[in-house]
N, C-alpha and C. Protein backbone atom coordinates (compact mmCIF):
# COMPACT_ATOMS: atom_id res chain seq x y z
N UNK A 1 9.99 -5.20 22.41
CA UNK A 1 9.04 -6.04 21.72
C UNK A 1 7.72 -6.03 22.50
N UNK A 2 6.62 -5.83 21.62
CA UNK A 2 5.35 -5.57 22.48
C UNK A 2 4.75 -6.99 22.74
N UNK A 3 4.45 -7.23 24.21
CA UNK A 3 4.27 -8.18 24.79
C UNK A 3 2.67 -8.28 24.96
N UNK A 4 2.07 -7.36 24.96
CA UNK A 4 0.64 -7.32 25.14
C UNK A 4 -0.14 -6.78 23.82
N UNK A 5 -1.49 -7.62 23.27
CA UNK A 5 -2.23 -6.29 22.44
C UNK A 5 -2.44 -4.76 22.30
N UNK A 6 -2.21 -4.88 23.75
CA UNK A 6 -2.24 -3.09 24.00
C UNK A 6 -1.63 -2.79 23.74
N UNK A 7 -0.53 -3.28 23.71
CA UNK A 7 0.99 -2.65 23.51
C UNK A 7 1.13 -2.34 21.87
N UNK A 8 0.87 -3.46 21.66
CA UNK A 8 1.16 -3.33 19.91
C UNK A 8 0.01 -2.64 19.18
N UNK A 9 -1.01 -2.57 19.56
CA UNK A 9 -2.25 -1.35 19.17
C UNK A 9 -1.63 -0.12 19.41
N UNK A 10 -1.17 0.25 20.61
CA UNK A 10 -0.39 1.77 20.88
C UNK A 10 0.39 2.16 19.87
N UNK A 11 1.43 1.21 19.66
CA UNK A 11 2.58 1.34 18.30
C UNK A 11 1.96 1.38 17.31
N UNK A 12 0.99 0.64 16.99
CA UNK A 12 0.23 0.67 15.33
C UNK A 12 -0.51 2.40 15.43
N UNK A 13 -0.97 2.05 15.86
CA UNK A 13 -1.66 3.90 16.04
C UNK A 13 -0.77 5.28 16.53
N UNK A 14 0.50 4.58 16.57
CA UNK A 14 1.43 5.48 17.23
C UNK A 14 2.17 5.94 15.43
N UNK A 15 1.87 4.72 14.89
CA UNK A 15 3.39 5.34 13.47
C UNK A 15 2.33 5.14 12.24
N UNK A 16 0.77 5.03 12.37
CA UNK A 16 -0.34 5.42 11.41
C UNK A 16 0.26 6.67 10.77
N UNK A 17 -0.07 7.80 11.68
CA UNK A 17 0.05 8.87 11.09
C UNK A 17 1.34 9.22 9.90
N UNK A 18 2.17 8.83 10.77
CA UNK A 18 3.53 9.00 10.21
C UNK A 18 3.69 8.06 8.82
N UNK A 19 2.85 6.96 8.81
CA UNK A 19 3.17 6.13 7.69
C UNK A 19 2.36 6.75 6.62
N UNK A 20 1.25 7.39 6.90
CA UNK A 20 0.67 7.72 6.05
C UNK A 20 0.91 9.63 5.31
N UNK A 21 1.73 10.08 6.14
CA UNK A 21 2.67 11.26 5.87
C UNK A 21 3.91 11.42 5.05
N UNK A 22 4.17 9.90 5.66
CA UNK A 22 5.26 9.61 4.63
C UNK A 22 5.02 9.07 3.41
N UNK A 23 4.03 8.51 3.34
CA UNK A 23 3.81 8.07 1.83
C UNK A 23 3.57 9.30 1.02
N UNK A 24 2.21 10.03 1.37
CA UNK A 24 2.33 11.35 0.63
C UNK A 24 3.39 12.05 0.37
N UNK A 25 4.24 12.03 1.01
CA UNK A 25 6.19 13.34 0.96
C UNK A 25 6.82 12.09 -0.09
N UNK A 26 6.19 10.56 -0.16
CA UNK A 26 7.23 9.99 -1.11
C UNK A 26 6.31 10.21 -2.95
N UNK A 27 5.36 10.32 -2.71
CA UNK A 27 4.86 10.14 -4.02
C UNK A 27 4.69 11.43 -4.44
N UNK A 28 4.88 12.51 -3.58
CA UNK A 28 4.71 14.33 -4.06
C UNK A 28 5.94 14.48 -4.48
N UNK A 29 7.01 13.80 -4.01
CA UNK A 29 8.47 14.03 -4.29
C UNK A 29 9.43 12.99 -4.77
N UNK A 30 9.59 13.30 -5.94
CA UNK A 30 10.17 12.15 -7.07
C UNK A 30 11.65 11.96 -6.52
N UNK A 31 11.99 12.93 -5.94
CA UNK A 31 13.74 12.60 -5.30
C UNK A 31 13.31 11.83 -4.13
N UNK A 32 12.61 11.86 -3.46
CA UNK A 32 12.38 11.30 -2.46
C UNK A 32 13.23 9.86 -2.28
N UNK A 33 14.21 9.24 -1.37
CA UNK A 33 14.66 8.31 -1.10
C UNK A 33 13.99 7.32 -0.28
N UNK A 34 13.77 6.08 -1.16
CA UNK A 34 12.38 5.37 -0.16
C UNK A 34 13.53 3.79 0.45
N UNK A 35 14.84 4.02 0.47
CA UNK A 35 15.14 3.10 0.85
C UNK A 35 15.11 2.39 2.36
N UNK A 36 14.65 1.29 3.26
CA UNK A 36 14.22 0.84 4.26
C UNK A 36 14.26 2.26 5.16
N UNK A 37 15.82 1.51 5.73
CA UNK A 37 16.23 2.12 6.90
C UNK A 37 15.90 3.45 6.70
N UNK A 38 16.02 4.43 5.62
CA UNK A 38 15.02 6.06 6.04
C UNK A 38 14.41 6.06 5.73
N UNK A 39 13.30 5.17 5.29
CA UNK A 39 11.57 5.20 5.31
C UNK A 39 11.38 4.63 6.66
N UNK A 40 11.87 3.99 7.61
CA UNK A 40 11.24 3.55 8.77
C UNK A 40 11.88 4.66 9.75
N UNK A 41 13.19 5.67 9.58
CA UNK A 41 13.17 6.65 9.94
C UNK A 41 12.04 7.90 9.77
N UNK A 42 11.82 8.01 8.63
CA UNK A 42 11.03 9.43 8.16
C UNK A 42 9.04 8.99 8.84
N UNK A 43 9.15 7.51 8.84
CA UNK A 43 7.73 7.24 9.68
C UNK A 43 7.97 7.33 10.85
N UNK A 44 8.80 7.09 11.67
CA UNK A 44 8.71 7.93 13.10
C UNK A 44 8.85 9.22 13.23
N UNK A 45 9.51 10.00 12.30
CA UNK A 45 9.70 11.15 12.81
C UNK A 45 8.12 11.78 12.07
N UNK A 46 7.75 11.61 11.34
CA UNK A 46 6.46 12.14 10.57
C UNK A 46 5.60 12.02 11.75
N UNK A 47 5.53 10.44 12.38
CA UNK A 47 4.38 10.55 13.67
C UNK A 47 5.05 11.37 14.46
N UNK A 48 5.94 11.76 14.74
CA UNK A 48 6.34 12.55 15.88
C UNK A 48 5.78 14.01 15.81
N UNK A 49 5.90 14.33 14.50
CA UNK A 49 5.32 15.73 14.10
C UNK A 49 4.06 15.88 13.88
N UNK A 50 3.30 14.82 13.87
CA UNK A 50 1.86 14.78 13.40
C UNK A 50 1.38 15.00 14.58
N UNK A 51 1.84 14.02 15.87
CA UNK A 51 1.34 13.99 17.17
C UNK A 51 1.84 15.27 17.67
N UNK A 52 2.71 15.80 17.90
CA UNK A 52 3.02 17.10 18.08
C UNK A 52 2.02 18.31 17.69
N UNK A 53 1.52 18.30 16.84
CA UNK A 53 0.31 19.38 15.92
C UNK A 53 -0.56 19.01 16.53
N UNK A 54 -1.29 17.58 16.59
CA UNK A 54 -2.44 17.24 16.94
C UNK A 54 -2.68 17.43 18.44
N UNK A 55 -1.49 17.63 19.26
CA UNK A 55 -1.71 17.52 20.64
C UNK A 55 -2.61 18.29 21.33
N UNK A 56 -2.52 19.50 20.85
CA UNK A 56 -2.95 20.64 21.30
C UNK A 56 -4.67 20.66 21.25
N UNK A 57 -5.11 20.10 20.13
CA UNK A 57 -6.26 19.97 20.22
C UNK A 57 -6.46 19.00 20.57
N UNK A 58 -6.29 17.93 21.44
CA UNK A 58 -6.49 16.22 21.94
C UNK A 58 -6.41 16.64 23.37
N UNK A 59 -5.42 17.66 23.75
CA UNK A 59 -4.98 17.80 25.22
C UNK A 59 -6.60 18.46 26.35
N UNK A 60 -7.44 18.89 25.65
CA UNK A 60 -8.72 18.74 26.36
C UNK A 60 -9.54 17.31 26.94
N UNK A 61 -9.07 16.97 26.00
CA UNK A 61 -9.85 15.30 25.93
C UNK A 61 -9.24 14.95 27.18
N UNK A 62 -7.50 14.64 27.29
CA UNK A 62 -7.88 13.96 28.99
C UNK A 62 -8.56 15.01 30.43
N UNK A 63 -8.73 15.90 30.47
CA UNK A 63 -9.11 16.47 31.02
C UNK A 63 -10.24 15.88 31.78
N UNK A 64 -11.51 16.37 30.15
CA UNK A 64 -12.97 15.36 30.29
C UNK A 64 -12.50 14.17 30.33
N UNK A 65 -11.14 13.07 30.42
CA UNK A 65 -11.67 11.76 31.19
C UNK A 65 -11.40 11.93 32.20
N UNK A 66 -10.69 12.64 32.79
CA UNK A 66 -10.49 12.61 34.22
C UNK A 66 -11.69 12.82 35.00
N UNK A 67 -12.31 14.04 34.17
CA UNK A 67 -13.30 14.23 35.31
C UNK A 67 -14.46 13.48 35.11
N UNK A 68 -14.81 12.62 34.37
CA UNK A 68 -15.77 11.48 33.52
C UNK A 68 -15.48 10.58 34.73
N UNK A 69 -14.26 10.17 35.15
CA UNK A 69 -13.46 9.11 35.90
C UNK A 69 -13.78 9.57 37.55
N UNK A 70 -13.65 10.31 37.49
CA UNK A 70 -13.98 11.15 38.81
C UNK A 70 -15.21 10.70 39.14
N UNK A 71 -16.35 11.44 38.28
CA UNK A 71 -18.06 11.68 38.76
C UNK A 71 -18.42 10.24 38.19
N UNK A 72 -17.37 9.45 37.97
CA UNK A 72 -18.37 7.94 37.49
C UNK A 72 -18.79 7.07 38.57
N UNK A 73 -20.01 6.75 38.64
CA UNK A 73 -20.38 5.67 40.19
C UNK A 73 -19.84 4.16 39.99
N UNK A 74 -18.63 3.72 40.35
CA UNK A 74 -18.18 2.43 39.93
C UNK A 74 -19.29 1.48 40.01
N UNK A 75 -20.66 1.47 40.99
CA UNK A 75 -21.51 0.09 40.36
C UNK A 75 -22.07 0.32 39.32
N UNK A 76 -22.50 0.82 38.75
CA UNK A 76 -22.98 0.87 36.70
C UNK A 76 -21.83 0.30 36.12
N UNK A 77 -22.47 -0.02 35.25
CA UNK A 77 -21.59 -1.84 34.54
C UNK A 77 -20.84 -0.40 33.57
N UNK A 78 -21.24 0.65 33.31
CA UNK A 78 -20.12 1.14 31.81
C UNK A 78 -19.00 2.04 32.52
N UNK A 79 -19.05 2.53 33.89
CA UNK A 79 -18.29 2.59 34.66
C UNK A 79 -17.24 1.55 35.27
N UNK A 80 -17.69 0.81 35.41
CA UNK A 80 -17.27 -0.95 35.74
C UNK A 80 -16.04 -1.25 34.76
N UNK A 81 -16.54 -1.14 33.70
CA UNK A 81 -15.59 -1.65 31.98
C UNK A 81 -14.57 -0.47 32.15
N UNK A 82 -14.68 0.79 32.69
CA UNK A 82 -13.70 1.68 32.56
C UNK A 82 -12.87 1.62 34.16
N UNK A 83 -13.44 1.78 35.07
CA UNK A 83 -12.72 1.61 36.08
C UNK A 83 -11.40 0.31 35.82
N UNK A 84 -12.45 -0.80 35.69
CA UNK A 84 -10.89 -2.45 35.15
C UNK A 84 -10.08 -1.87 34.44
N UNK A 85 -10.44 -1.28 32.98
CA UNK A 85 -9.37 -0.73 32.23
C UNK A 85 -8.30 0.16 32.69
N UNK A 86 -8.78 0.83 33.64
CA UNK A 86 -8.09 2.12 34.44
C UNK A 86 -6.75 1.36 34.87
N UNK A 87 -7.65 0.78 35.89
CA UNK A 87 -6.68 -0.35 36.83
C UNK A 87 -5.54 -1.21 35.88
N UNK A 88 -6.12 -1.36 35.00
CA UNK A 88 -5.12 -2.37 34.17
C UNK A 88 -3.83 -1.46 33.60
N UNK A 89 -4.37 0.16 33.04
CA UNK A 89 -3.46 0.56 31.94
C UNK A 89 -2.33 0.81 33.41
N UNK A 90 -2.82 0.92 34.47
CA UNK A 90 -2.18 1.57 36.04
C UNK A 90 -0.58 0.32 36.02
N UNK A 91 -1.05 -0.85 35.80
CA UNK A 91 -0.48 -1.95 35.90
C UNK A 91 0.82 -1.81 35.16
C-alpha cells in the first residue's frame, strides 16, 4: 500500500500505459473478456510491455541526469530543488 504521494504517482504512471492499451485490445476485440480480475491482469502486463518498448529510448535520459547531477553547483536554488529531491528519492 503506497504510503507516500510519490509512491502512488509512480503506480499511477506505472499502469497509465497499460490501462490505456488495454482499453484499445478491449474495444478492437469483441471477444475480448473484460471481467475484473483479467482486466487488472492484462493492465499490468500491457504496462509491462509498453515500458519494455519504451525503455530503450528513455534509457539515454538517465544518463543526461546523471551527468546534469554531477556538473550541477548545489548553491543555485534549481540545483538546490534537485539535489533535496535526490536525497529524498535516496531515502
Amino acid at each position: 500500500m503506497p504510503v507516500t504521494l510519490e509512491a502512488l504517482a509512480i503506480l499511477v504512471l506505472f499502469f497509465i500505459p497499460g490501462f490505456v492499451a488495454t482499453q484499445v485490445y478491449i474495444r478492437n476485440d469483441p471477444t475480448a473478456d473484460a471481467s475484473q480480475p483479467k482486466y487488472l491482469l492484462s493492465v499490468a502486463v500491457w504496462a509491462a510491455i509498453v515500458h519494455v518498448l519504451v525503455f530503450p529510448a528513455t534509457a539515454g535520459l538517465l544518463t543526461e541526469r546523471d551527468s546534469v547531477l554531477q556538473h550541477s553547483d548545489p548553491s543555485s536554488a534549481g540545483s538546490c530543488c534537485t539535489y533535496s529531491s535526490r536525497l529524498r528519492f535516496l531515502d
